[in-house]
N, C-alpha and C. Protein backbone atom coordinates (compact mmCIF):
# COMPACT_ATOMS: atom_id res chain seq x y z
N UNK A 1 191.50 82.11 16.51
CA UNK A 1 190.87 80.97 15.89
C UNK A 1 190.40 80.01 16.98
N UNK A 2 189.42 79.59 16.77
CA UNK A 2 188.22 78.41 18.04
C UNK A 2 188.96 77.37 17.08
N UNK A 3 189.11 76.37 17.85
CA UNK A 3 189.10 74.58 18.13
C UNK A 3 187.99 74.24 18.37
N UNK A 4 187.44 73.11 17.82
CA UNK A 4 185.95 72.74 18.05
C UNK A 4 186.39 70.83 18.91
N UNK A 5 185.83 70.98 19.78
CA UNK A 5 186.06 69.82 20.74
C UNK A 5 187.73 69.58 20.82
N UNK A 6 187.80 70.53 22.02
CA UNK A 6 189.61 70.52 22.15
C UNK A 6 189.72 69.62 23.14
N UNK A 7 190.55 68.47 23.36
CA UNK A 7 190.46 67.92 24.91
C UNK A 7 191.66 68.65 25.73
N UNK A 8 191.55 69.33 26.78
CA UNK A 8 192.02 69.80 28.01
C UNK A 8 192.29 68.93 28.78
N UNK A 9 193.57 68.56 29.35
CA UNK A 9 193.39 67.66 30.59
C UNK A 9 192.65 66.72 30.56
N UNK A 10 192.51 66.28 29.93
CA UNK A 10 191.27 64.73 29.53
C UNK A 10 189.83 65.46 29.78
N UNK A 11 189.47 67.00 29.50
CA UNK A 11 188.07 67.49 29.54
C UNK A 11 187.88 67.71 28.25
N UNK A 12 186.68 67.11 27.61
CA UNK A 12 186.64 68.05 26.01
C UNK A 12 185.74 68.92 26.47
N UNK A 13 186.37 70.20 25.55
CA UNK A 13 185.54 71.20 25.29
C UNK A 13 184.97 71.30 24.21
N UNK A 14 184.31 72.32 24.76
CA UNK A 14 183.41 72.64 23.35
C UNK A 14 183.99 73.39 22.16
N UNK A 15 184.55 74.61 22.59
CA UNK A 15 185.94 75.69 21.70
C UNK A 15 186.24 75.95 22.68
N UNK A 16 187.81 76.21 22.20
CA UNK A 16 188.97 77.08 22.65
C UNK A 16 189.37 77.45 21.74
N UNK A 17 189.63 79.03 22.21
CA UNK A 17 190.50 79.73 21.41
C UNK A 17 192.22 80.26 22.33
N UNK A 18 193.18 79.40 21.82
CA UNK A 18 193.90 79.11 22.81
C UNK A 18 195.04 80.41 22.89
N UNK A 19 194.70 81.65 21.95
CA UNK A 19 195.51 82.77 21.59
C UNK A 19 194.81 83.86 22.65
N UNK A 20 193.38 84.12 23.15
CA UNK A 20 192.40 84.26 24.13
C UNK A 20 193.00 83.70 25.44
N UNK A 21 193.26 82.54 25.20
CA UNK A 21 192.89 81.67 26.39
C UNK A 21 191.26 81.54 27.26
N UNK A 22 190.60 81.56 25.58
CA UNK A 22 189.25 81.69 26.21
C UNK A 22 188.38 80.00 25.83
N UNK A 23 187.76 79.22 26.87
CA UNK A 23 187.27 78.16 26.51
C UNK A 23 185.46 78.49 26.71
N UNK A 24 184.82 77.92 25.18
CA UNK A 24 183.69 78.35 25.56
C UNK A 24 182.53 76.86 25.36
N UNK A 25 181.71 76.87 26.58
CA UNK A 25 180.95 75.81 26.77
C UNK A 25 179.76 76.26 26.40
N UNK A 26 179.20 75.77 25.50
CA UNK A 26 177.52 75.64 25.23
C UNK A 26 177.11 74.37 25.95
N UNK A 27 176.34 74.69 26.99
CA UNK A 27 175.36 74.33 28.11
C UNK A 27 173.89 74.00 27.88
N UNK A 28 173.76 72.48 27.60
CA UNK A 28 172.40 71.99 27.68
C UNK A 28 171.76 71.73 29.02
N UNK A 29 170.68 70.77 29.01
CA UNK A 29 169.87 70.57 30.20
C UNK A 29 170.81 69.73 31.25
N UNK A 30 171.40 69.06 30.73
CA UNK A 30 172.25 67.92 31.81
C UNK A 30 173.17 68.99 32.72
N UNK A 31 173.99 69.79 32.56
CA UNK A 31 174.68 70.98 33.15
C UNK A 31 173.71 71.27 34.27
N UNK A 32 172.65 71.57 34.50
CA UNK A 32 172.08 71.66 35.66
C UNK A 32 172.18 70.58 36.66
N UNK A 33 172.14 69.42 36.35
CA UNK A 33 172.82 68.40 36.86
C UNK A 33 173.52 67.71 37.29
N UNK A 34 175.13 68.72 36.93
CA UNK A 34 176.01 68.17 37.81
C UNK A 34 176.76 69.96 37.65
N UNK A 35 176.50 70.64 38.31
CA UNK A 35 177.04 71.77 38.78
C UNK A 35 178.40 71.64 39.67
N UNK A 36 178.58 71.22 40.11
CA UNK A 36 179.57 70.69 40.87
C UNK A 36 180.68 70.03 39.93
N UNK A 37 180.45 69.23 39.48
CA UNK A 37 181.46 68.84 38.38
C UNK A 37 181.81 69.49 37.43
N UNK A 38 180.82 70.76 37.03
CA UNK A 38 181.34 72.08 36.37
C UNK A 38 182.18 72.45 36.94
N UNK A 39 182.15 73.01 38.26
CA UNK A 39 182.76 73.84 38.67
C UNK A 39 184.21 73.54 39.12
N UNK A 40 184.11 72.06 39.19
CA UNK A 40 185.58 71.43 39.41
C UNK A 40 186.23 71.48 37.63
N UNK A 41 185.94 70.83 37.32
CA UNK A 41 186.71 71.37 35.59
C UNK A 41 187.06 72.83 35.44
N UNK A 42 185.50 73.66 35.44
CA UNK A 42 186.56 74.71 35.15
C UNK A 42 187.60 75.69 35.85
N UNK A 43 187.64 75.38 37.52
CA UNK A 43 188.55 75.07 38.36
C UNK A 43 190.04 74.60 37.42
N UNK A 44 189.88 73.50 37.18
CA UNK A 44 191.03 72.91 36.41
C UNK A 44 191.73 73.90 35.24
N UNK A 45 190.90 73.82 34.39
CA UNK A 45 190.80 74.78 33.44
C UNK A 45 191.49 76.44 33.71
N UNK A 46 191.14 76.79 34.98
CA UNK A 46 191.46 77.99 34.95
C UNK A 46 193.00 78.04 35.32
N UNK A 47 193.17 77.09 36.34
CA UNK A 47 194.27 76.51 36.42
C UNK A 47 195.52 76.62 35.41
N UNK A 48 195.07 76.34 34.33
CA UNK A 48 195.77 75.92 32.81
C UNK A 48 195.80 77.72 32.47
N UNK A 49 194.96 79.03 32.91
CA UNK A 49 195.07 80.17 32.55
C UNK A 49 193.99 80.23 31.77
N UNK A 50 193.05 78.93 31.75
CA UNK A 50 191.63 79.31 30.52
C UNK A 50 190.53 79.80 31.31
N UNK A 51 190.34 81.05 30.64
CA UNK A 51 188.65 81.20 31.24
C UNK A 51 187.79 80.95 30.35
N UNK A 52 186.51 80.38 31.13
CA UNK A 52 186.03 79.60 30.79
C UNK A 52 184.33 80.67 30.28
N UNK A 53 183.84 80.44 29.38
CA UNK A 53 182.50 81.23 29.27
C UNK A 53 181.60 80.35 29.29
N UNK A 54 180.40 80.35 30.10
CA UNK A 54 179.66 78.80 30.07
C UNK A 54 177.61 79.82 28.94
N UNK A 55 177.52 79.27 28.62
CA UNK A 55 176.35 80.05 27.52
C UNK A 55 175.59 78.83 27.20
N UNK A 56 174.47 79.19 27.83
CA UNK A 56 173.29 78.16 27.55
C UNK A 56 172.61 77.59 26.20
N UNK A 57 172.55 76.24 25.81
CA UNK A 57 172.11 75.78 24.62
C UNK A 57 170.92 77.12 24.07
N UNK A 58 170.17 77.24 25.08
CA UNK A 58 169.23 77.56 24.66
C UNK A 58 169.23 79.59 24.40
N UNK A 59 170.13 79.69 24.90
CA UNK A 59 170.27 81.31 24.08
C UNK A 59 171.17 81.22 23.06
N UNK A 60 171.89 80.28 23.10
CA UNK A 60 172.35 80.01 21.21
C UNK A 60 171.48 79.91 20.15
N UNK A 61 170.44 79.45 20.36
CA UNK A 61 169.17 78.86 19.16
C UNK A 61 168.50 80.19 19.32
N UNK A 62 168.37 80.77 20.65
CA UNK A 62 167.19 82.13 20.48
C UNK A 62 167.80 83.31 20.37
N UNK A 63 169.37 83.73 20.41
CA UNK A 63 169.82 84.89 20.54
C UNK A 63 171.36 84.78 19.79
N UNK A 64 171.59 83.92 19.05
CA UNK A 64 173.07 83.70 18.88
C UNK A 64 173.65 85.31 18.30
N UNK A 65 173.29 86.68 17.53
CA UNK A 65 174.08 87.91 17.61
C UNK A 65 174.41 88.18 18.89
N UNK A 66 173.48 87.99 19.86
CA UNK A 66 174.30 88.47 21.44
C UNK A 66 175.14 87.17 21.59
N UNK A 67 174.60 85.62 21.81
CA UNK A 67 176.14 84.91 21.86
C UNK A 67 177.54 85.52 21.25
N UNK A 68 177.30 85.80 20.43
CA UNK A 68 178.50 85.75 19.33
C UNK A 68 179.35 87.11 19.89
N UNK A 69 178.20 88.46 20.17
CA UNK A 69 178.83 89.32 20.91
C UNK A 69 179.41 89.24 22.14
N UNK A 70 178.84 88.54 22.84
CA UNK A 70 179.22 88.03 24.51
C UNK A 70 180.83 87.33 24.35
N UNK A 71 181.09 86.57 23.22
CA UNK A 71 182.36 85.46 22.97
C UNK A 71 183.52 86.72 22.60
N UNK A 72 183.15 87.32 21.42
CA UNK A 72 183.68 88.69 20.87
C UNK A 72 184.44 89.47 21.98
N UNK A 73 183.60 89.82 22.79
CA UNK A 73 183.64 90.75 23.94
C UNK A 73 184.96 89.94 24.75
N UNK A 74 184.36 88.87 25.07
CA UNK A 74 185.55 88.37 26.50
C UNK A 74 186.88 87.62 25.87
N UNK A 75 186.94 87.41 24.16
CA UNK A 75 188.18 87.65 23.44
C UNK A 75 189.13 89.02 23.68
N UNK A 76 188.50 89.78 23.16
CA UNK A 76 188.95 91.44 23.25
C UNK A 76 189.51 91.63 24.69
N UNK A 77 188.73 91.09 25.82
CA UNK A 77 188.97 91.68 26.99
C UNK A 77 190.24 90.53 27.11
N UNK A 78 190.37 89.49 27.07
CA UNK A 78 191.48 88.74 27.50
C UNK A 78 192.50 88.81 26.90
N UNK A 79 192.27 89.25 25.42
CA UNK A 79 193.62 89.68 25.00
C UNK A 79 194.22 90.75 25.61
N UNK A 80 193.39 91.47 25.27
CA UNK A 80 194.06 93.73 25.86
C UNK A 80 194.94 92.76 27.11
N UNK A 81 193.83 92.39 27.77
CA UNK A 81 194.80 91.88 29.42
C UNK A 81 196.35 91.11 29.28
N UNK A 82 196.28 90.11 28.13
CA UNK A 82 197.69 89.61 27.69
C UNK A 82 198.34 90.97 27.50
N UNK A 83 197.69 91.70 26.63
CA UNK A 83 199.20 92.42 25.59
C UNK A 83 199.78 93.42 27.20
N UNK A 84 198.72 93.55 28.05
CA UNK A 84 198.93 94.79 28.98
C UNK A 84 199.66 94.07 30.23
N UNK A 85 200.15 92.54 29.91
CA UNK A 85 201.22 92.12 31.47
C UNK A 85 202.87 91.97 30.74
């Protein structure tokens, strides 16, 4: 199950699914803008054991069956990886 604006460490996200440990960011135009401050959060973030999926505003509006598969996908993969340590 996704959380919709979870705050992390004083970061809100966009979803987490915290059974995954997967946090997923939909990425508008400002994200090009401070890249660096991405990369320190999700630094943080990973920290905490979350990986982070970052997916652009704009292939949500033009492609959301592959979003949805892409999220699908790196659920599946992070679980198998839980059940398998």
């Amino acid at each position: 199950m996704f959380i919709r604006q979870q705050i992390i460490d004083g970061f809100m996200v966009d979803f987490c699914c915290h059974a995954a440990g997967l946090v997923v960011e939909i990425d508008g135009d400002i994200h090009q803008q401070q890249v660096e401050y991405d990369k320190e959060r999700d630094r943080i973030l990973a920290a905490r054991g979350l990986r982070v999926l970052r997916i652009p505003n704009r292939e949500v509006l033009e492609n959301l069956p592959d979003v949805l598969n892409r999220i699908a996908t790196a659920c599946r993969s992070l679980v198998d990886a839980g059940e398998a340590e």
